[in-house]
C-alpha atoms as a PDB file:
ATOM      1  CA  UNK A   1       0.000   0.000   0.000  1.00  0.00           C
ATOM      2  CA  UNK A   2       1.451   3.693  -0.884  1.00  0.00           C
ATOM      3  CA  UNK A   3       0.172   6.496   1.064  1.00  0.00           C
ATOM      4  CA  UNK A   4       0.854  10.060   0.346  1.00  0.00           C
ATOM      5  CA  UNK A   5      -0.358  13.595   1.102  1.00  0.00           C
ATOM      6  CA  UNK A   6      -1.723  15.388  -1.514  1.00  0.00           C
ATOM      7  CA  UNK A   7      -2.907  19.671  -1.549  1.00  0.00           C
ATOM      8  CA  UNK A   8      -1.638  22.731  -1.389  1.00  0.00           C
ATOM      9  CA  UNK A   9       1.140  23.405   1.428  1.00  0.00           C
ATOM     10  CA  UNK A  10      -0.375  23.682   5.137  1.00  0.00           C
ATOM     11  CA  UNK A  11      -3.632  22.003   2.957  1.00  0.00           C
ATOM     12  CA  UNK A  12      -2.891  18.170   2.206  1.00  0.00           C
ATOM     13  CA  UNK A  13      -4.696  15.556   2.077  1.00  0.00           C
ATOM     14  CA  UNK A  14      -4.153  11.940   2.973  1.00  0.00           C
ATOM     15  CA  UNK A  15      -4.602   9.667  -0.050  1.00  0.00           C
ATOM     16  CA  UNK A  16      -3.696   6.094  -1.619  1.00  0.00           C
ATOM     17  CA  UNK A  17      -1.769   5.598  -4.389  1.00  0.00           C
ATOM     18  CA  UNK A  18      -4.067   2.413  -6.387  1.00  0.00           C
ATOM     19  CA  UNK A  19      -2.162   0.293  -8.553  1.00  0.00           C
ATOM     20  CA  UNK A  20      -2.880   2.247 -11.557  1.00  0.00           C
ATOM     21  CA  UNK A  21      -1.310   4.828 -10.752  1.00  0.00           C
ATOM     22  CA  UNK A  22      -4.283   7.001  -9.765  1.00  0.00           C
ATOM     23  CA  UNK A  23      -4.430   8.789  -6.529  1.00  0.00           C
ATOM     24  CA  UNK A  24      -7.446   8.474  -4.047  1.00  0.00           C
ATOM     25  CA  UNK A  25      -8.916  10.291  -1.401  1.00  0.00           C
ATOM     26  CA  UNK A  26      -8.709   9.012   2.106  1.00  0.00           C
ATOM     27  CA  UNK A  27     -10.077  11.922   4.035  1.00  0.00           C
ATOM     28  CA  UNK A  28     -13.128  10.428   4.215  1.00  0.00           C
ATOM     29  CA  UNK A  29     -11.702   7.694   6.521  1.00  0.00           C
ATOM     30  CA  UNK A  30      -8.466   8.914   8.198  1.00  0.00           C
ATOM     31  CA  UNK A  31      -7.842  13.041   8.778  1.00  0.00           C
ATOM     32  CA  UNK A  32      -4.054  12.351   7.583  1.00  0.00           C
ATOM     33  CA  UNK A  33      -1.106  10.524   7.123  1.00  0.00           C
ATOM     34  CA  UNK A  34       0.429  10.448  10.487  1.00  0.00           C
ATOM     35  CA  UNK A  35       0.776   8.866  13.672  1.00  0.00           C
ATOM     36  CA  UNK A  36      -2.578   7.773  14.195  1.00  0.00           C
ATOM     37  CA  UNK A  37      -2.945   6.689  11.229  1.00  0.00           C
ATOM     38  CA  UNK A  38      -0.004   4.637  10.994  1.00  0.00           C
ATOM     39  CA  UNK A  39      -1.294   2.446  13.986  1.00  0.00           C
ATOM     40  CA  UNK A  40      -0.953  -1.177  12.738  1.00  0.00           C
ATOM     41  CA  UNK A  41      -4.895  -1.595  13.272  1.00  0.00           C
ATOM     42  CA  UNK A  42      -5.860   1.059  10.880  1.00  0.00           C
ATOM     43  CA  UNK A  43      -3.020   0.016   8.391  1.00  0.00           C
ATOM     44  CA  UNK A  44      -4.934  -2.748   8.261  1.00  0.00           C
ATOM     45  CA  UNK A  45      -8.435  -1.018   8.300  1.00  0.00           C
ATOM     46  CA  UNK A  46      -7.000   0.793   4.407  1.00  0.00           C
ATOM     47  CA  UNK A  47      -5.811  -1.924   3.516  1.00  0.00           C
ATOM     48  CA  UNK A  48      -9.145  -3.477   3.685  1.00  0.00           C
ATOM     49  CA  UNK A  49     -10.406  -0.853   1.621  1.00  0.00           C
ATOM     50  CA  UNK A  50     -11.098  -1.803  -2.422  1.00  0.00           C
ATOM     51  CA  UNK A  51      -9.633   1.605  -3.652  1.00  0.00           C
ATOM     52  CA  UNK A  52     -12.508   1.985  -6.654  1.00  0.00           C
ATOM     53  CA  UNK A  53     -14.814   2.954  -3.874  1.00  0.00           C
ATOM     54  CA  UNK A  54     -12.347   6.071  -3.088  1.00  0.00           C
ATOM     55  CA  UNK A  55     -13.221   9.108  -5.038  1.00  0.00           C
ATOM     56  CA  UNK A  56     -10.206   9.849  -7.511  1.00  0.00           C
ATOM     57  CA  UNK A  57      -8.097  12.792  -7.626  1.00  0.00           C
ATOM     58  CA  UNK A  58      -8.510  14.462 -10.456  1.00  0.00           C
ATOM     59  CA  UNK A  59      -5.192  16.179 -11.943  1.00  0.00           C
ATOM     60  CA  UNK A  60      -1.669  16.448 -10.727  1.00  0.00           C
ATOM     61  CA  UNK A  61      -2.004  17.657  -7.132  1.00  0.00           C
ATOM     62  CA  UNK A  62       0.618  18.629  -5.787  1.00  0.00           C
ATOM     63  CA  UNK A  63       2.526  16.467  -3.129  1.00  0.00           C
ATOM     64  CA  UNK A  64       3.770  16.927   0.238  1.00  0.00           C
ATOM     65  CA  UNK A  65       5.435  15.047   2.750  1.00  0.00           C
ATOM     66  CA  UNK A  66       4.191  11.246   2.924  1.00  0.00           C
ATOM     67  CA  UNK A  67       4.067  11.439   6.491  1.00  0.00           C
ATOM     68  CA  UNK A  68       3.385  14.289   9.022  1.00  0.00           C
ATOM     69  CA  UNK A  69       3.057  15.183  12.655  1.00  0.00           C
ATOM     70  CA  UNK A  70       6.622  13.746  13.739  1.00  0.00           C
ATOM     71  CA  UNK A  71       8.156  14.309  16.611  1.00  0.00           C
ATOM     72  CA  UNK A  72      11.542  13.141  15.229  1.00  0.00           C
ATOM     73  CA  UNK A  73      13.310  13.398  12.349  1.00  0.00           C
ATOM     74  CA  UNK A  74      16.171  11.521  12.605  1.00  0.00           C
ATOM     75  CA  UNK A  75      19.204  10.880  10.643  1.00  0.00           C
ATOM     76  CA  UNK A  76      22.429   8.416  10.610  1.00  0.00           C
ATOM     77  CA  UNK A  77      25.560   9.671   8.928  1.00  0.00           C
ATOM     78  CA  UNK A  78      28.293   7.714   7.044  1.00  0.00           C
ATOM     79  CA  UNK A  79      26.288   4.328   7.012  1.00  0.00           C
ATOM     80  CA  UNK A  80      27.575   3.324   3.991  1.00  0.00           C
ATOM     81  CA  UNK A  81      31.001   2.439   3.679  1.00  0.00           C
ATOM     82  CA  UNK A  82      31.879   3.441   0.322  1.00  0.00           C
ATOM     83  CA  UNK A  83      30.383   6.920   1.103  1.00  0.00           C
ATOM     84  CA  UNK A  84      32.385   6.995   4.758  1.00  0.00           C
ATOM     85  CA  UNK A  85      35.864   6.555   1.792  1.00  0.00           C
ATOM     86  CA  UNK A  86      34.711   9.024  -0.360  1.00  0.00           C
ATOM     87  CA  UNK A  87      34.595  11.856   2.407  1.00  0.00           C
ATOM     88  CA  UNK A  88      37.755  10.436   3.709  1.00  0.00           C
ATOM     89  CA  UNK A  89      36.433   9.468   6.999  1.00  0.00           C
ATOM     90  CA  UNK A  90      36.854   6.600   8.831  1.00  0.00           C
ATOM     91  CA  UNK A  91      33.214   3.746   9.049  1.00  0.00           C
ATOM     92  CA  UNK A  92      32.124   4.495  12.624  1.00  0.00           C
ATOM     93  CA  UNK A  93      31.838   1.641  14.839  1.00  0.00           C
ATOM     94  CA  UNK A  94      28.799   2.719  16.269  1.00  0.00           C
ATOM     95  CA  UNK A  95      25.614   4.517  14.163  1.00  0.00           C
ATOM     96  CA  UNK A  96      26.379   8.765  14.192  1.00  0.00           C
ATOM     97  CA  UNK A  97      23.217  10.077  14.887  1.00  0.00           C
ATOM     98  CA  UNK A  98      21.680  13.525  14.334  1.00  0.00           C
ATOM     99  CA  UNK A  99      18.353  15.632  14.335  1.00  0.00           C
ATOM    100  CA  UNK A 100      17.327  17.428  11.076  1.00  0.00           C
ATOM    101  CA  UNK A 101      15.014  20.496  11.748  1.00  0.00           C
ATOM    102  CA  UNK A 102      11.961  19.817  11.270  1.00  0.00           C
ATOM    103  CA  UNK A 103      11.387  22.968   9.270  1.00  0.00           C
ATOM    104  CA  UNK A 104      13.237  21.396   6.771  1.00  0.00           C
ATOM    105  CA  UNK A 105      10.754  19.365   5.532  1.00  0.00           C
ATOM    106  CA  UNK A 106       9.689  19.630   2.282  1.00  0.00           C
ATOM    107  CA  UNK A 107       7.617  17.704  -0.638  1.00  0.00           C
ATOM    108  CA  UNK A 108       9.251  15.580  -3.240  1.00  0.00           C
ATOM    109  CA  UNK A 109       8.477  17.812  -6.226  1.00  0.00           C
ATOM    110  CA  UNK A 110       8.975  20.655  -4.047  1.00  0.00           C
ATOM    111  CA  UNK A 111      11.662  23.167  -4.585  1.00  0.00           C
ATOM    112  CA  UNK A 112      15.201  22.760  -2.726  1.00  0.00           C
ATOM    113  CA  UNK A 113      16.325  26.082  -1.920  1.00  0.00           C
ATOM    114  CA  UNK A 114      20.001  26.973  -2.174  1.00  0.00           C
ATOM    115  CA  UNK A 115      20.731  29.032   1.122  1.00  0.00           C
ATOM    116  CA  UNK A 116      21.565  32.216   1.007  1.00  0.00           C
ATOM    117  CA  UNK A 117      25.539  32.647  -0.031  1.00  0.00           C
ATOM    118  CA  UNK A 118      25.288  29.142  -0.331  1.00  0.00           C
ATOM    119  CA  UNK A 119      28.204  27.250  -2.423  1.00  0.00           C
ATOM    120  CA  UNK A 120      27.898  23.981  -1.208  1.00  0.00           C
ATOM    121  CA  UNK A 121      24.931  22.740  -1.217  1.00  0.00           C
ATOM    122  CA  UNK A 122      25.055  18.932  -1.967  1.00  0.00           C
ATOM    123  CA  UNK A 123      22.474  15.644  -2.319  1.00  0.00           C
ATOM    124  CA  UNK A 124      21.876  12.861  -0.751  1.00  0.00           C
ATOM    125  CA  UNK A 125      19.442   9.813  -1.176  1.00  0.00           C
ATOM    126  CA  UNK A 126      18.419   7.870   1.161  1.00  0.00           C
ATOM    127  CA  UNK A 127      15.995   5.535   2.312  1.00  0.00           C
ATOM    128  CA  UNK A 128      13.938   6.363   5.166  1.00  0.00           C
ATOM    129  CA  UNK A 129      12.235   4.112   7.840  1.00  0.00           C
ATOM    130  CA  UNK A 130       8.462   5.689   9.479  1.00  0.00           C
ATOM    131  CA  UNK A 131       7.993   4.459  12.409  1.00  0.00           C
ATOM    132  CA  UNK A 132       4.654   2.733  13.492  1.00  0.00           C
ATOM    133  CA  UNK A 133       4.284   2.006  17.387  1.00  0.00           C
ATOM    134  CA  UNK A 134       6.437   3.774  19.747  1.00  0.00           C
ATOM    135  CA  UNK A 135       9.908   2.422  19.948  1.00  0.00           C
ATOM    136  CA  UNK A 136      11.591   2.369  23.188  1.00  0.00           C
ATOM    137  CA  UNK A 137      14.325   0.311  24.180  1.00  0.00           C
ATOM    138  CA  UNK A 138      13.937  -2.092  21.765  1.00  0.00           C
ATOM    139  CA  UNK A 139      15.525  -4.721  20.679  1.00  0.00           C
ATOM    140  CA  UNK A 140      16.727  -5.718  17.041  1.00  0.00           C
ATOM    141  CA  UNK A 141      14.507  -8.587  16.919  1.00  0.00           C
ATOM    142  CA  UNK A 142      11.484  -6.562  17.945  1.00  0.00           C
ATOM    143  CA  UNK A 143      12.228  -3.611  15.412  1.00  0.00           C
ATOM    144  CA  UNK A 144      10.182  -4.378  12.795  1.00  0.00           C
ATOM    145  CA  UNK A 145       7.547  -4.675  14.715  1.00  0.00           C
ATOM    146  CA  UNK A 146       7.417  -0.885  15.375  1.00  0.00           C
ATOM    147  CA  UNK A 147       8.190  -0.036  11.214  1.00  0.00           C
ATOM    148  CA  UNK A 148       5.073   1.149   9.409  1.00  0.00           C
ATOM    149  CA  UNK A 149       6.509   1.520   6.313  1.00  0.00           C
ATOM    150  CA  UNK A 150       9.222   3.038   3.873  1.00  0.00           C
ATOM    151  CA  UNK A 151       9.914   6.192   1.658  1.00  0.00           C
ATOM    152  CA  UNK A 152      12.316   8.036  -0.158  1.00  0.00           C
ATOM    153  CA  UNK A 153      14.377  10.525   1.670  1.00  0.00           C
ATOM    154  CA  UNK A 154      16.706  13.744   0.166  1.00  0.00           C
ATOM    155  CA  UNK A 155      18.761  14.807   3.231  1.00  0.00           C
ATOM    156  CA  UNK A 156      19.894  18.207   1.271  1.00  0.00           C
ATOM    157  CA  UNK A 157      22.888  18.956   3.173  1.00  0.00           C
ATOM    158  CA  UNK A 158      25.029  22.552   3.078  1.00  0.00           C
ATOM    159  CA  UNK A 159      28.648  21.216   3.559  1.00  0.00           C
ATOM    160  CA  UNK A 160      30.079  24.631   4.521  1.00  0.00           C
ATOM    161  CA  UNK A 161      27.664  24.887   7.544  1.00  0.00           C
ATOM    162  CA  UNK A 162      27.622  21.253   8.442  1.00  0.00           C
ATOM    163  CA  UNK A 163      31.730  20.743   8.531  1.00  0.00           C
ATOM    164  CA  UNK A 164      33.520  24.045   8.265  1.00  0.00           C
ATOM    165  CA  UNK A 165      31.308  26.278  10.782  1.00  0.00           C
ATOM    166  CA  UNK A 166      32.032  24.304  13.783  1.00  0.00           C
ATOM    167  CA  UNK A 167      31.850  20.434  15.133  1.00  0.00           C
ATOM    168  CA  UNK A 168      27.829  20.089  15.098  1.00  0.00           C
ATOM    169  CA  UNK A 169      26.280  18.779  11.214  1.00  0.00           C
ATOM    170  CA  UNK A 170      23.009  19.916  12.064  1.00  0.00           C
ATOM    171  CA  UNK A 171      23.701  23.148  10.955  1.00  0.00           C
ATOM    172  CA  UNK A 172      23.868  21.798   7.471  1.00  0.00           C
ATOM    173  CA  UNK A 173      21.132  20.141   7.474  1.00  0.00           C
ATOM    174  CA  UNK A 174      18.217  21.980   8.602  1.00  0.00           C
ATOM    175  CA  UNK A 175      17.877  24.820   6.070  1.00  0.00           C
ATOM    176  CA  UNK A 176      14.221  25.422   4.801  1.00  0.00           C
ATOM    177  CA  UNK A 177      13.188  22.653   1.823  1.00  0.00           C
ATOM    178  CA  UNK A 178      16.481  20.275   2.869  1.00  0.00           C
ATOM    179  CA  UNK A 179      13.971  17.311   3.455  1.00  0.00           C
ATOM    180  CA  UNK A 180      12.282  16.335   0.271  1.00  0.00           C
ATOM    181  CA  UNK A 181      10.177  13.360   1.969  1.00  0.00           C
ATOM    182  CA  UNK A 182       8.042  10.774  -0.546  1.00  0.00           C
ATOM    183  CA  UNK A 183       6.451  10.623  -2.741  1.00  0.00           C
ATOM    184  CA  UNK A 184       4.954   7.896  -0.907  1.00  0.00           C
ATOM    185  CA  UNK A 185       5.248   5.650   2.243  1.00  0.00           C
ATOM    186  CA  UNK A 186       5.164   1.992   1.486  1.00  0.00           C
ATOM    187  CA  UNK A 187       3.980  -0.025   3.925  1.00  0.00           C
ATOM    188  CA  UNK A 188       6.436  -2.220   5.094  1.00  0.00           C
ATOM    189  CA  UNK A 189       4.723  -5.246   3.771  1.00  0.00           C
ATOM    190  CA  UNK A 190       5.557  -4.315   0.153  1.00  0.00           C
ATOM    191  CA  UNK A 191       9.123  -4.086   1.043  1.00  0.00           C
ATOM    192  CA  UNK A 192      10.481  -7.475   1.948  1.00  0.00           C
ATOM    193  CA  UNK A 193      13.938  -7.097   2.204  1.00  0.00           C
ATOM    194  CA  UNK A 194      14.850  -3.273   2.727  1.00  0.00           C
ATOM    195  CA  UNK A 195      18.416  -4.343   2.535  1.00  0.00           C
ATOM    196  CA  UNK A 196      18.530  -4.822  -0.956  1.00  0.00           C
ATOM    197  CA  UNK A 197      16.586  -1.829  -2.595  1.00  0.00           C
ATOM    198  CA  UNK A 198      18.588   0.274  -5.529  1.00  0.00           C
ATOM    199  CA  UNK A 199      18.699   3.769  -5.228  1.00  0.00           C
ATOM    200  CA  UNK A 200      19.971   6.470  -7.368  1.00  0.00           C
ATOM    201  CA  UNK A 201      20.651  10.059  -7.647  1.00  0.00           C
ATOM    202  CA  UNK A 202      20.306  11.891 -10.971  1.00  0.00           C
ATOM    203  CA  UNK A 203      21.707  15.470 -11.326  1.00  0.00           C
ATOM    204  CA  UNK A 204      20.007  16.894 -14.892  1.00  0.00           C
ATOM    205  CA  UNK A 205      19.891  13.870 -16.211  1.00  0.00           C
ATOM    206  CA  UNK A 206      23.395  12.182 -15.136  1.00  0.00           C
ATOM    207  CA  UNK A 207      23.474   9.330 -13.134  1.00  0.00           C
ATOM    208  CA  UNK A 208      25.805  10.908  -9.854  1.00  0.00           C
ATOM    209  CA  UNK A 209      24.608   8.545  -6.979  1.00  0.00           C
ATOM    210  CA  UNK A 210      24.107   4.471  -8.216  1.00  0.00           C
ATOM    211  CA  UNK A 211      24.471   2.226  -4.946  1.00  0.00           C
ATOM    212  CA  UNK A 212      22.014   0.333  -2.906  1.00  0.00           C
ATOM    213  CA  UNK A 213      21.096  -0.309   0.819  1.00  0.00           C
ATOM    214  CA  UNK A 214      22.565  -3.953   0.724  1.00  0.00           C
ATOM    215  CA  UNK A 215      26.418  -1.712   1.655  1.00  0.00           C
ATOM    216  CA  UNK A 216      24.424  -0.127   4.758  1.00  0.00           C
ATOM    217  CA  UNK A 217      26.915  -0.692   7.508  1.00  0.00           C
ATOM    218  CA  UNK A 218      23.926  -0.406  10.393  1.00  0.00           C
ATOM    219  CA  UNK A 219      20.704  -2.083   8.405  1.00  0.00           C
ATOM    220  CA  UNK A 220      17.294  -1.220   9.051  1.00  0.00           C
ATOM    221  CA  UNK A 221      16.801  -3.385  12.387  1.00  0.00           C
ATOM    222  CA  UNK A 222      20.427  -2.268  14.013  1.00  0.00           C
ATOM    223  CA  UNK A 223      18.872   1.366  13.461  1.00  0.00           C
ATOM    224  CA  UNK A 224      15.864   1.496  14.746  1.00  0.00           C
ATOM    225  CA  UNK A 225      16.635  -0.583  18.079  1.00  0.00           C
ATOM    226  CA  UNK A 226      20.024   1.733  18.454  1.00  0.00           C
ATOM    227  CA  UNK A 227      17.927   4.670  17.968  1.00  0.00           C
ATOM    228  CA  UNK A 228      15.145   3.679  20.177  1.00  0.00           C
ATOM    229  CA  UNK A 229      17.959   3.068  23.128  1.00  0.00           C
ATOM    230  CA  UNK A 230      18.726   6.926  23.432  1.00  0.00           C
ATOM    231  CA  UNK A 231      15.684   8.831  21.425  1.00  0.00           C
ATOM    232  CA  UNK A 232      12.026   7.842  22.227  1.00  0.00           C
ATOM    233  CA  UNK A 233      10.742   6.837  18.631  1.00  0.00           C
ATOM    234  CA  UNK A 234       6.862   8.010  18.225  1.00  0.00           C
ATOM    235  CA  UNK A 235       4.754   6.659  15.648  1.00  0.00           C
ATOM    236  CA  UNK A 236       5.523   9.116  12.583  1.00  0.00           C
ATOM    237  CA  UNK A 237       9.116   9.634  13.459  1.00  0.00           C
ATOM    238  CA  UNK A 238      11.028   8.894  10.590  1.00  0.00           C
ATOM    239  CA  UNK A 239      14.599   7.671  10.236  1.00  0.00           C
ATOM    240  CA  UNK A 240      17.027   8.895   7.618  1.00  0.00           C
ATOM    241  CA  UNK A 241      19.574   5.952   7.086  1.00  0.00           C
ATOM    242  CA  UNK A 242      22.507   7.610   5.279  1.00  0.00           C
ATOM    243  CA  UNK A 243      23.677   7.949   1.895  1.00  0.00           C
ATOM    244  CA  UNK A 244      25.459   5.704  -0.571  1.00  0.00           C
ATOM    245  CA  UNK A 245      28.468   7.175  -2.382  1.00  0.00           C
ATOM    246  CA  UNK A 246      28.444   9.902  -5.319  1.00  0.00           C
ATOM    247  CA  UNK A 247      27.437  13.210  -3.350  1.00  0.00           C
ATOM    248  CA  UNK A 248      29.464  16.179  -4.622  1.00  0.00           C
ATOM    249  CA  UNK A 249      31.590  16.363  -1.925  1.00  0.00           C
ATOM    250  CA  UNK A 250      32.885  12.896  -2.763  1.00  0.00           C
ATOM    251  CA  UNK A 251      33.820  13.974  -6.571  1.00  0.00           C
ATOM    252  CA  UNK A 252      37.432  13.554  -7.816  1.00  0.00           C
ATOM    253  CA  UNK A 253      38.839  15.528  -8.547  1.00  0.00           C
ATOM    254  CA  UNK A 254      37.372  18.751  -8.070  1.00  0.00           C
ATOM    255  CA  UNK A 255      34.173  18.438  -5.147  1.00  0.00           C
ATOM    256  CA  UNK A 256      31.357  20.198  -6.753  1.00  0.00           C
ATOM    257  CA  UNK A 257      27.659  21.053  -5.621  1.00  0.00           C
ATOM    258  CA  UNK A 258      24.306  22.139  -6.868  1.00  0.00           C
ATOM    259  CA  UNK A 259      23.013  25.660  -8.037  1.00  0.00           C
ATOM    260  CA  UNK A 260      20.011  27.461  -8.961  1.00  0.00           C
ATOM    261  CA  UNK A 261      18.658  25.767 -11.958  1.00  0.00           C
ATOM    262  CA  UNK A 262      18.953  22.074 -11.692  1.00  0.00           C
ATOM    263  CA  UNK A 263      16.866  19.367 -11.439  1.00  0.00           C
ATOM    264  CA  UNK A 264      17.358  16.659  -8.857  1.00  0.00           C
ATOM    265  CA  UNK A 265      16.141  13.543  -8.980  1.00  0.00           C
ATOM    266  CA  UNK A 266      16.296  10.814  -6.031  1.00  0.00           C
ATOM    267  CA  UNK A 267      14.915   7.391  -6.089  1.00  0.00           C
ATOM    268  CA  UNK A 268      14.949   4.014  -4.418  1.00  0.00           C
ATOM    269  CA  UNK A 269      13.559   1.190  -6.273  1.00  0.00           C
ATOM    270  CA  UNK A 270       9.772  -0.114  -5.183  1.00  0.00           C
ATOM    271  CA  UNK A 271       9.378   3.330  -3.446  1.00  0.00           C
ATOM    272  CA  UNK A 272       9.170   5.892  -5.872  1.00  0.00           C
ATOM    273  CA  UNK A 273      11.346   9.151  -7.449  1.00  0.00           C
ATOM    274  CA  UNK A 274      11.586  12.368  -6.374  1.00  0.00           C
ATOM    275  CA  UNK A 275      12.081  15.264  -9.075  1.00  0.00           C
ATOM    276  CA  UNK A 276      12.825  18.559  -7.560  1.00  0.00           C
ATOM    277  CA  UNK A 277      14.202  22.106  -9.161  1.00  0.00           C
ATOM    278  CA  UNK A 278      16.784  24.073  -7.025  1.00  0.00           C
ATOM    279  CA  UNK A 279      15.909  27.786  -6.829  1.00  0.00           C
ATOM    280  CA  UNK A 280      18.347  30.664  -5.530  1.00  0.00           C
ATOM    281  CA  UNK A 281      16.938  31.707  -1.658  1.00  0.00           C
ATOM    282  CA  UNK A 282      14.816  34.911  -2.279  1.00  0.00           C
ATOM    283  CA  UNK A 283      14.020  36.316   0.785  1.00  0.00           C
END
């Protein structure tokens, strides 16, 4: 099942992707795509539902967020360990975890916009875990009992601020529109083995990120147990997992990073693409 969020922003709706591609309207059963709604009972309730009986969305709505309401949105850095070499850092021996604003968060068609003075802004895909039940000291063999479901994650990062403005990343990673989130959340039941899903990065049309979450060095279940062992996880938190290798900063020679004008696409495979224009800040 693929739920999304579909409206104006501040104005979404929850809906259902059917298997024809068509969006349908769910706000006559659940108010949105959140926390409540992520409870495995009224998964289970939609997924119940024949979609034909859903009124269709007519045109190309735009889409936000898959998921909102979260408490927490975390994220893991260097968990891959091709991407950990390309930065020239060492693979950590325990996950590196960090908060991303959540004013950050953005739709997956949305625009990314390049911060003020910016000159390093940079990509990365990755695939993010929504959490279901509340996860609290958990173990790996209970995670996936508190995963909902998966989607596609951009954490937009701003090198300069994250590694050259002091020892914190957050910095870099919390600027308005850095957290393209969707298009859709697949519930978890769709995704058997999350640790072998392609995913990509395309940067106007040239392939720049090509890897897949099978090189993770913390999977899926290490995560969200590790996680839940210093951060409550509430249903609708969502996890960031890291990024496979080919950001910008990783280039050889020459590092180099996005400006106004581009088009960024992100994708994992089963879960959807993201396709998003960078515009120069304009405040």
């Amino acid at each position: 099942m693929k739920l999304l969020r579909y409206g104006p922003k501040g104005q979404e709706k929850p809906g259902l992707l059917d298997a024809a591609g068509t969006i349908r309207d769910l706000s006559g059963v659940v108010a949105d795509i959140n926390g409540e709604t992520l409870a495995p009972g009224v998964l289970a309730k939609l997924k119940a539902l024949d979609p034909a009986t859903l009124p269709a969305v007519p045109g190309n709505p735009r889409l936000g967020p898959c998921v909102t309401g979260m408490k927490n949105m975390v994220c893991i850095g260097l968990n891959y360990a091709d991407h950990a070499a390309e930065t020239g850092a060492a693979p950590p021996s325990e996950p590196i975890v960090f908060l991303k604003s959540l004013g950050a968060l953005s739709g997956p068609y949305d625009d990314i916009i390049i911060p003020k003075g910016s000159t390093k802004t940079d990509w990365e895909c990755e695939l993010v875990i929504v959490i279901g039940t509340t996860a609290r000291y958990v173990s790996e063999e209970q995670a996936m009992e508190h995963v909902a479901g998966f989607a596609v994650g951009n954490d937009v990062s701003e090198r300069h601020w994250q590694s050259e403005r002091g020892p914190t990343w957050d910095k870099g990673k919390g600027f308005e529109s850095f957290g393209p989130l969707g298009p859709w959340m697949v519930t978890k039941d769709e995704v058997p083995d999350p640790q072998n899903l392609r995913m990509w990065t395309d940067v106007d049309g040239k392939r720049e990120q090509d890897g897949s979450t099978k090189t993770m060095i913390f999977g899926v279940k290490t995560l969200v147990s590790y996680v839940s062992q210093c951060i409550t996880l509430f249903p609708g938190d969502v996890i960031f997992t890291g990024t496979p290798p080919g950001v910008g900063l990783g280039k050889k020679p020459t590092p180099w990073f996005l400006k106004p004008g581009q088009e960024v696409r992100v994708g994992i495979e089963g879960l959807g693409e993201q396709r998003c224009r960078t515009v120069a800040y304009a405040g």
